[in-house]
C-alpha atoms as a PDB file:
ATOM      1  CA  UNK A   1     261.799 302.049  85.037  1.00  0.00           C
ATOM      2  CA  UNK A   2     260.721 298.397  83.847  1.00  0.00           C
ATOM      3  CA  UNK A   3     263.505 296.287  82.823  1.00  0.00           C
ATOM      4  CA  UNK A   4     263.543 293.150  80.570  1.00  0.00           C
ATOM      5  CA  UNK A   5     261.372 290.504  81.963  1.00  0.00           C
ATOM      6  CA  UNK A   6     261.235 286.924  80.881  1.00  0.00           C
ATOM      7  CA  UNK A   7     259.249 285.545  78.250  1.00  0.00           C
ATOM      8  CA  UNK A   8     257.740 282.625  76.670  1.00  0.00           C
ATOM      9  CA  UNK A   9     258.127 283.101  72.989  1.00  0.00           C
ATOM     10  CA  UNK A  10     261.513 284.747  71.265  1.00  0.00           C
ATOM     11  CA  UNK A  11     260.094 286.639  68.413  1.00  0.00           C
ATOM     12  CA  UNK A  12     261.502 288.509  65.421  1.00  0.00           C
ATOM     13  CA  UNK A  13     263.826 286.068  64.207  1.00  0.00           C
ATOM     14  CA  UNK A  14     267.365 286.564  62.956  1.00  0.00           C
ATOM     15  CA  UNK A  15     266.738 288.672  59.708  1.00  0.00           C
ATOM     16  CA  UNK A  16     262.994 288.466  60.107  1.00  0.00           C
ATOM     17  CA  UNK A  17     261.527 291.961  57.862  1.00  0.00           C
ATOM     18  CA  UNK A  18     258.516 294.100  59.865  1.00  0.00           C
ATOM     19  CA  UNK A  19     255.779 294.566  57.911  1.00  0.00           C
ATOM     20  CA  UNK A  20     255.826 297.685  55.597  1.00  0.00           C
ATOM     21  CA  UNK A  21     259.877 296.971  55.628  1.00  0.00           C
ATOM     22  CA  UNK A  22     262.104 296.388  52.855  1.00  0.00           C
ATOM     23  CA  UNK A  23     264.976 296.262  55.240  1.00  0.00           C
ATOM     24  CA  UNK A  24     265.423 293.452  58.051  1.00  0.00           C
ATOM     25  CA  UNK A  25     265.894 294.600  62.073  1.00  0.00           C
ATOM     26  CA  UNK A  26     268.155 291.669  63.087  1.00  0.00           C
ATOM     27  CA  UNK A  27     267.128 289.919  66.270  1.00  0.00           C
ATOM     28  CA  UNK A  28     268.428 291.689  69.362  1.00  0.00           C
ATOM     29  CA  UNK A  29     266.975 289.853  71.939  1.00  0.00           C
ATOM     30  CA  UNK A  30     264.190 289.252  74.436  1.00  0.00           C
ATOM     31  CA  UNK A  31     261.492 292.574  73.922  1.00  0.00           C
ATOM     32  CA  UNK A  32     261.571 294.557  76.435  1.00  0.00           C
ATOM     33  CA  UNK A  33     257.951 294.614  78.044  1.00  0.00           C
ATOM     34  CA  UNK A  34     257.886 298.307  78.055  1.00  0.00           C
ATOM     35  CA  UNK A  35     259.398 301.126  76.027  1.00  0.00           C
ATOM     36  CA  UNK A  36     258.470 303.863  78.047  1.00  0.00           C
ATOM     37  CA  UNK A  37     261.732 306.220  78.825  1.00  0.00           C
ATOM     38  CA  UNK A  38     264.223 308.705  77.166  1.00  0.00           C
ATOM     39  CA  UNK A  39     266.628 307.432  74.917  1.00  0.00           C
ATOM     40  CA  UNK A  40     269.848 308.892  73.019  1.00  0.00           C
ATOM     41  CA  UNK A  41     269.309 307.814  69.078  1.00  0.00           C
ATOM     42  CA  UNK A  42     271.382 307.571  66.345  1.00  0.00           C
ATOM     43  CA  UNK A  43     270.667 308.013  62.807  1.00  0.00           C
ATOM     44  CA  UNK A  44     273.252 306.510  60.239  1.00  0.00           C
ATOM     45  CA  UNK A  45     273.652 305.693  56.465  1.00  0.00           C
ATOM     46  CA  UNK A  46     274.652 302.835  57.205  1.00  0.00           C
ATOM     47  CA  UNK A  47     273.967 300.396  60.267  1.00  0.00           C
ATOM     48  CA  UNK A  48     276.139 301.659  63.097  1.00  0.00           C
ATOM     49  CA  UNK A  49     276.359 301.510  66.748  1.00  0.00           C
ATOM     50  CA  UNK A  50     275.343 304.089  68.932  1.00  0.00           C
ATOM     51  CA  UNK A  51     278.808 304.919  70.273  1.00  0.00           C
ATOM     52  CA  UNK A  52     279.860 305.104  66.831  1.00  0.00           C
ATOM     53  CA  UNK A  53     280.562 309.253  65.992  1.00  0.00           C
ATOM     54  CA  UNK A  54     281.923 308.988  62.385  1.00  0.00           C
ATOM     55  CA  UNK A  55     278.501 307.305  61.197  1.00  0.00           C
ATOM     56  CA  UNK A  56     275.998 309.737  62.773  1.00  0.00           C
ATOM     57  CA  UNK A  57     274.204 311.628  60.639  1.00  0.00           C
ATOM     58  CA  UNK A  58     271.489 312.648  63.138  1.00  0.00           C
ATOM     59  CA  UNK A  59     271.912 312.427  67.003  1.00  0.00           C
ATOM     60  CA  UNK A  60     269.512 313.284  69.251  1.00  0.00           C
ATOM     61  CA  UNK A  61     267.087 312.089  72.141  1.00  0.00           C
ATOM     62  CA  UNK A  62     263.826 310.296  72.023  1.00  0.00           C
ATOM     63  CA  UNK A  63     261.290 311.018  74.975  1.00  0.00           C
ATOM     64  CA  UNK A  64     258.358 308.112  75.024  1.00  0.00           C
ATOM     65  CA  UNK A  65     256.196 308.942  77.679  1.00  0.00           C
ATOM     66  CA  UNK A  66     252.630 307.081  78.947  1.00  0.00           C
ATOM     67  CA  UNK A  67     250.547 310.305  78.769  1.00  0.00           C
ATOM     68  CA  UNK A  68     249.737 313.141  76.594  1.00  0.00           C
ATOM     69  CA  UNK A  69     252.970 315.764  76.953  1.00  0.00           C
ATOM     70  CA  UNK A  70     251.457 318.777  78.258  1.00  0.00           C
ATOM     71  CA  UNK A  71     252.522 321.660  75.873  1.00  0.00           C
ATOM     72  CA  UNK A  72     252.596 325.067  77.709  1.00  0.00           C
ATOM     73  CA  UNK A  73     250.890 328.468  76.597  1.00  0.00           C
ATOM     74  CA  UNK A  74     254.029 329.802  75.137  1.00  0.00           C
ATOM     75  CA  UNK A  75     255.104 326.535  72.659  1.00  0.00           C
ATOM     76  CA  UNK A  76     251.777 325.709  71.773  1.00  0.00           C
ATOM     77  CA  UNK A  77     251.639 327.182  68.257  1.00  0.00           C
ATOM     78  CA  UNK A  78     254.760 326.110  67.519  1.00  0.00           C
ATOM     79  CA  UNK A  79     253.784 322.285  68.641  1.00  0.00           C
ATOM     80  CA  UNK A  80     250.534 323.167  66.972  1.00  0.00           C
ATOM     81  CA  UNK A  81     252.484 323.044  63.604  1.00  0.00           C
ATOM     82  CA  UNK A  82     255.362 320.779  64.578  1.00  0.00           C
ATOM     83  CA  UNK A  83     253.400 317.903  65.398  1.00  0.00           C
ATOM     84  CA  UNK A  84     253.803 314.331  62.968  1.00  0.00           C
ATOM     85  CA  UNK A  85     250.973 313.141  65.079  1.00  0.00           C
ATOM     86  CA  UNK A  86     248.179 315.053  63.716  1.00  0.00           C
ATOM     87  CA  UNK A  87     247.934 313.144  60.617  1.00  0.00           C
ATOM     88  CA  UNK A  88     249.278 309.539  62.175  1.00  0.00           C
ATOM     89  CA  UNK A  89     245.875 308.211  61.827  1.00  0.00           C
ATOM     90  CA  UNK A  90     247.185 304.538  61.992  1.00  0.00           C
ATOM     91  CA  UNK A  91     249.631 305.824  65.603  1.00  0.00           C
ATOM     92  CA  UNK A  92     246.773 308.053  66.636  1.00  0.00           C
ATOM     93  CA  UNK A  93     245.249 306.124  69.673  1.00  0.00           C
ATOM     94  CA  UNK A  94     247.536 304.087  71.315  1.00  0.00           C
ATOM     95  CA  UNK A  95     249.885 307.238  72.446  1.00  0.00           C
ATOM     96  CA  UNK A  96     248.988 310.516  71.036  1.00  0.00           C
ATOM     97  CA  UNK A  97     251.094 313.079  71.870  1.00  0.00           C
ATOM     98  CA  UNK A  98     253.370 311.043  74.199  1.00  0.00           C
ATOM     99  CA  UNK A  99     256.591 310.686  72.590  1.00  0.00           C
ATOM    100  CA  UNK A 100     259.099 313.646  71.675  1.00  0.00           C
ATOM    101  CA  UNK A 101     262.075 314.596  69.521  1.00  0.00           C
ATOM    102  CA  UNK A 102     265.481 316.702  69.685  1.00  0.00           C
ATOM    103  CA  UNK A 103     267.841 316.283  67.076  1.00  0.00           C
ATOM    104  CA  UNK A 104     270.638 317.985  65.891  1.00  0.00           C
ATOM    105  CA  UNK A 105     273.667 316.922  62.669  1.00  0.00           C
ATOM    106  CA  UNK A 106     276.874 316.784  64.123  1.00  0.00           C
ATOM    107  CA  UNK A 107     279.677 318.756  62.866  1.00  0.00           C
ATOM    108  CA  UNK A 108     276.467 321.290  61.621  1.00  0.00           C
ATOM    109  CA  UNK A 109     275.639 324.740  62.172  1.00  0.00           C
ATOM    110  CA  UNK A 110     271.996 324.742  63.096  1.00  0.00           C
ATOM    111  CA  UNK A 111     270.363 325.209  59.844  1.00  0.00           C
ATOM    112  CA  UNK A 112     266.684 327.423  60.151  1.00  0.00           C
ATOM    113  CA  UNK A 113     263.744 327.020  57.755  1.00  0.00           C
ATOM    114  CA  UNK A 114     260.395 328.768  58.505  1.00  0.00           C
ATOM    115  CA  UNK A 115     261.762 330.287  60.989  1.00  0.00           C
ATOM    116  CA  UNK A 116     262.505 327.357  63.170  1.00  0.00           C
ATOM    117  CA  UNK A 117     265.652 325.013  63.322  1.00  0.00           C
ATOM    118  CA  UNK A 118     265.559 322.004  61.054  1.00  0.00           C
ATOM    119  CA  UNK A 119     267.764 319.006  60.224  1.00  0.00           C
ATOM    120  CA  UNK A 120     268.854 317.776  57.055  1.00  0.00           C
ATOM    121  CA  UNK A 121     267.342 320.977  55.422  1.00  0.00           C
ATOM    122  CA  UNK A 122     263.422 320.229  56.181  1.00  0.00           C
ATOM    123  CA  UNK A 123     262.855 317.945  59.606  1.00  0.00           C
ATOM    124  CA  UNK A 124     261.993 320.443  62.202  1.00  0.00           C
ATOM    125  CA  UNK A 125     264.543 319.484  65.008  1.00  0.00           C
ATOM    126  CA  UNK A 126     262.032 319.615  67.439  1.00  0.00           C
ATOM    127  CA  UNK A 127     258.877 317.624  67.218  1.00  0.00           C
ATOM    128  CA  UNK A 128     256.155 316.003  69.175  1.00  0.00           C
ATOM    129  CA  UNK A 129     254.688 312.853  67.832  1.00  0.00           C
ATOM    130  CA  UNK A 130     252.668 309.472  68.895  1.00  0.00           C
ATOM    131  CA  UNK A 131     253.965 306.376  69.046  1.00  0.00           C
ATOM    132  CA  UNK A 132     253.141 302.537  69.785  1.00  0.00           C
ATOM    133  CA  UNK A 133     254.770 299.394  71.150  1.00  0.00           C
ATOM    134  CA  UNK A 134     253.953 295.949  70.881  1.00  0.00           C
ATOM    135  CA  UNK A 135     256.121 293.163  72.499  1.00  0.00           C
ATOM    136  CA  UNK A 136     255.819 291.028  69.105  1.00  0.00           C
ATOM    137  CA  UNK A 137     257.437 291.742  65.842  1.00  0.00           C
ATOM    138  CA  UNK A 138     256.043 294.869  65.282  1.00  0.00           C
ATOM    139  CA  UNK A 139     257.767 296.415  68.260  1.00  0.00           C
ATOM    140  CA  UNK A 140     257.963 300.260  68.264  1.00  0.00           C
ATOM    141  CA  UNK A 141     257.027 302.923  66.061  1.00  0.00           C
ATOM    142  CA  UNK A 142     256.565 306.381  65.550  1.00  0.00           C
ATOM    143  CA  UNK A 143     256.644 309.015  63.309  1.00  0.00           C
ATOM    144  CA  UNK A 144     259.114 312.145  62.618  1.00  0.00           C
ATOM    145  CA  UNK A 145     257.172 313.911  59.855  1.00  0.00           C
ATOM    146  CA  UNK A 146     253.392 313.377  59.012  1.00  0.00           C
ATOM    147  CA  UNK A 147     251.355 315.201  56.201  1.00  0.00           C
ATOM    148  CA  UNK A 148     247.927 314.109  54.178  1.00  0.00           C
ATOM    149  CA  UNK A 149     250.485 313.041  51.434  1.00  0.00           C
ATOM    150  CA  UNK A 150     253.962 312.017  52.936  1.00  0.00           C
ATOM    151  CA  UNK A 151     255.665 310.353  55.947  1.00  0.00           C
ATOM    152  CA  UNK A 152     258.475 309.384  57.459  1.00  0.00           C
ATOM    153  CA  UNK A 153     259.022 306.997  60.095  1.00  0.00           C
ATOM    154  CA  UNK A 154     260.808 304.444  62.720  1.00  0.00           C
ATOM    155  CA  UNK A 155     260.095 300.883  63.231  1.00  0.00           C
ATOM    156  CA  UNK A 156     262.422 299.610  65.833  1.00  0.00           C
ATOM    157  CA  UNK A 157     263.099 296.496  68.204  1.00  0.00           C
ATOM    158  CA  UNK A 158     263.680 297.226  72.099  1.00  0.00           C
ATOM    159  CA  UNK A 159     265.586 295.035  74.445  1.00  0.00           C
ATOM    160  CA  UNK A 160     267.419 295.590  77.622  1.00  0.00           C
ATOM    161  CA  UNK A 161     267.420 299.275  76.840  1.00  0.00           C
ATOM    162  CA  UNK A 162     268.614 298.928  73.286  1.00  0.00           C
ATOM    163  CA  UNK A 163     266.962 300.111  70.361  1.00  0.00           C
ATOM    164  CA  UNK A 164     267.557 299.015  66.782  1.00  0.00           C
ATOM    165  CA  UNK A 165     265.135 300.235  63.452  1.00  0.00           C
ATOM    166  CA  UNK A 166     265.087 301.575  60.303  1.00  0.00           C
ATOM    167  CA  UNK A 167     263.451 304.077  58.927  1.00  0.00           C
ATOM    168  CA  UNK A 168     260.474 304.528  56.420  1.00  0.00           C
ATOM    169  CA  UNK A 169     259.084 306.660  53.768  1.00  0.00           C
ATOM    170  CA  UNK A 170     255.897 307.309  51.995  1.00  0.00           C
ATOM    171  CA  UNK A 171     253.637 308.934  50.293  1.00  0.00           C
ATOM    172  CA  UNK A 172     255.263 312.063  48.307  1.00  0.00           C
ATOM    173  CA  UNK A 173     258.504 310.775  50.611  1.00  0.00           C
ATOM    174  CA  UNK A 174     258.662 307.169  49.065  1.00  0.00           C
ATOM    175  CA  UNK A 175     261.570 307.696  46.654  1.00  0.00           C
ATOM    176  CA  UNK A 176     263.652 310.032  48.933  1.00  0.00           C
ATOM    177  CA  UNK A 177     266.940 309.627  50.148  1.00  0.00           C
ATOM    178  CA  UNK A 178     267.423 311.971  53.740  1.00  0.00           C
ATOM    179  CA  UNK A 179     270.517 310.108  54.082  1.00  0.00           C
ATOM    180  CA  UNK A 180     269.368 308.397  57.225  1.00  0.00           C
ATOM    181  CA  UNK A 181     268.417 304.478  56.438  1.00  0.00           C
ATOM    182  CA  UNK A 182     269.081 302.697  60.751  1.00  0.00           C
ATOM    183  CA  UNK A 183     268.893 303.858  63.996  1.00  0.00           C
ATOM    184  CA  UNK A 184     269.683 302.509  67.206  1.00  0.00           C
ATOM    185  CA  UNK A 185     269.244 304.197  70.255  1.00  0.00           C
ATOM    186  CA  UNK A 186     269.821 303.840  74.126  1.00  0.00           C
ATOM    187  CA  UNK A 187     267.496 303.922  77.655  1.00  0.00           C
ATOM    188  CA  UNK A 188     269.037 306.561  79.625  1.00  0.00           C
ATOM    189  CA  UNK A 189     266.127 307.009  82.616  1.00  0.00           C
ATOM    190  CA  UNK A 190     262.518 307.897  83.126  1.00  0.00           C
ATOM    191  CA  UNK A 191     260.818 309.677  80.641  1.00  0.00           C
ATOM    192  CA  UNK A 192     261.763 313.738  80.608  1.00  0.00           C
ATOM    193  CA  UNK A 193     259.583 315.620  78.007  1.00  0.00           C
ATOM    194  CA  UNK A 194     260.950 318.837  79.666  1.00  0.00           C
ATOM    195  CA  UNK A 195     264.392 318.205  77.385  1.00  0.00           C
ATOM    196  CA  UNK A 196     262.233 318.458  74.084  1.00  0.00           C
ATOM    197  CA  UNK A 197     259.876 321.938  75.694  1.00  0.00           C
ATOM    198  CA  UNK A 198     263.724 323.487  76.861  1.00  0.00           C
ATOM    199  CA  UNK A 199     264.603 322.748  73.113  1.00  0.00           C
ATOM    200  CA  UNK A 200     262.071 324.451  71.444  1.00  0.00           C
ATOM    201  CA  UNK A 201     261.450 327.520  70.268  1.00  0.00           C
ATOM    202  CA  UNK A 202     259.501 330.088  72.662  1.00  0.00           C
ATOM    203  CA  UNK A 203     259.331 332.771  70.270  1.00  0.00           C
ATOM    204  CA  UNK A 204     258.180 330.973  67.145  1.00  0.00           C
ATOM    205  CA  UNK A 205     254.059 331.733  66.016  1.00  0.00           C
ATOM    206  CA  UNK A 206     252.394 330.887  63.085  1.00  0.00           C
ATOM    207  CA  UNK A 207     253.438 335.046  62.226  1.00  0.00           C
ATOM    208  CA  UNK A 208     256.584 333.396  61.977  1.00  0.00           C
ATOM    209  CA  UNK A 209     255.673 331.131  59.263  1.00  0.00           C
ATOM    210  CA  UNK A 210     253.508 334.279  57.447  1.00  0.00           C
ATOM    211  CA  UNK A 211     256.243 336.037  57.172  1.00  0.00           C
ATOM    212  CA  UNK A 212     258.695 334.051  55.534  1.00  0.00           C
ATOM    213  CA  UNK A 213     256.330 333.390  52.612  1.00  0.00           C
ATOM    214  CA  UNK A 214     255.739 336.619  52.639  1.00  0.00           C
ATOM    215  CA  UNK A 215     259.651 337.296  52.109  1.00  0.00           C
ATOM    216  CA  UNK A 216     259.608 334.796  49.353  1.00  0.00           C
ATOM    217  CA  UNK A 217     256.890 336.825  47.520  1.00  0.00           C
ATOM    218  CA  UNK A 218     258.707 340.099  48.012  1.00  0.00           C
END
């Protein structure tokens, strides 16, 4: 696992905005030159630390990996429809397919919606995305939910392990309030896409999905 090496040039100053951002990532310190790993995130109302149980809203892990995560035979149709990537034109070709999701609300029954589990009421809990890093001010990114119309996403800072972002919205998405505004996360090892395939659902097909519109007709 790369650790922090030295640089040159301190970017991102102290309450320096990403572009796209209406909120400011305050400077962290010296970027990490690679972001490549699994990570324990946070997401909070508020800023908050990652230790810090009261002000999760979402808690999960992030998997960014260098390669495409092979899907097996038995999750592909669900990955097939739980994927922000297939839209992230602007993430698409940098690392498609390499980074992961599992997230869960504390304190919350797992909540179900198509027939899979979600978190706060629509975010499928377990996702496959792309993602990008730059060791400048744009840092990382990647995506949780991607459609033609609507997004929502992370831009974050890495250093020593750390993460700190925000999240975005747009599209349909731009005026909506999830309840989730920072995130900060932390390097825990290599990266381990089998902790997102363990999470997901081996049972779930697109029949799933027919048939719950179908109940809604009924």
């Amino acid at each position: 696992m790369a650790s922090v090496l030295n640089t040159r040039v301190i970017i991102l100053a102290i309450g320096a905005t990403l572009p796209g951002c209406k909120d400011s990532i305050p400077y962290i310190g010296l970027p990490d030159s690679s972001a490549v790993g699994t990570y324990d995130v946070v997401f909070c109302r508020r800023s908050c630390q990652i230790e810090d149980s009261a002000a999760a809203v979402i808690r999960g892990v992030l998997v960014l990996d260098s390669v495409r995560i092979t899907i097996p035979d038995s999750l592909r149709e669900y990955f097939t429809h739980a994927n922000a990537g297939e839209w992230a034109t602007d993430l698409r070709f940098e690392n498609p397919g390499g980074a992961c999701l599992v997230l869960h609300e504390p304190g919350h029954p797992p909540a179900k919606r198509f027939g899979y589990t979600v978190v706060r009421d629509w975010l499928p809990a377990v996702i496959v995305t792309n993602w990008r890093y730059r060791q400048d001010s744009s840092g990382l990114s990647f995506e949780l939910y991607r459609s033609p119309d609507a997004s929502f996403g992370v831009d974050a800072q890495l250093s020593g392990g750390r993460l700190v972002g925000i999240t975005s919205m747009g599209g349909e998405l731009y005026k909506a309030d999830f309840g989730v505004k920072y995130v900060v996360g932390s390097r825990t090892g290599r990266p381990q896409p089998a902790l997102c395939l363990e999470a997901a659902p081996t049972d779930w097909t697109l029949d799933s999905l027919r048939s719950v519109f179908d109940s809604l007709r009924s």
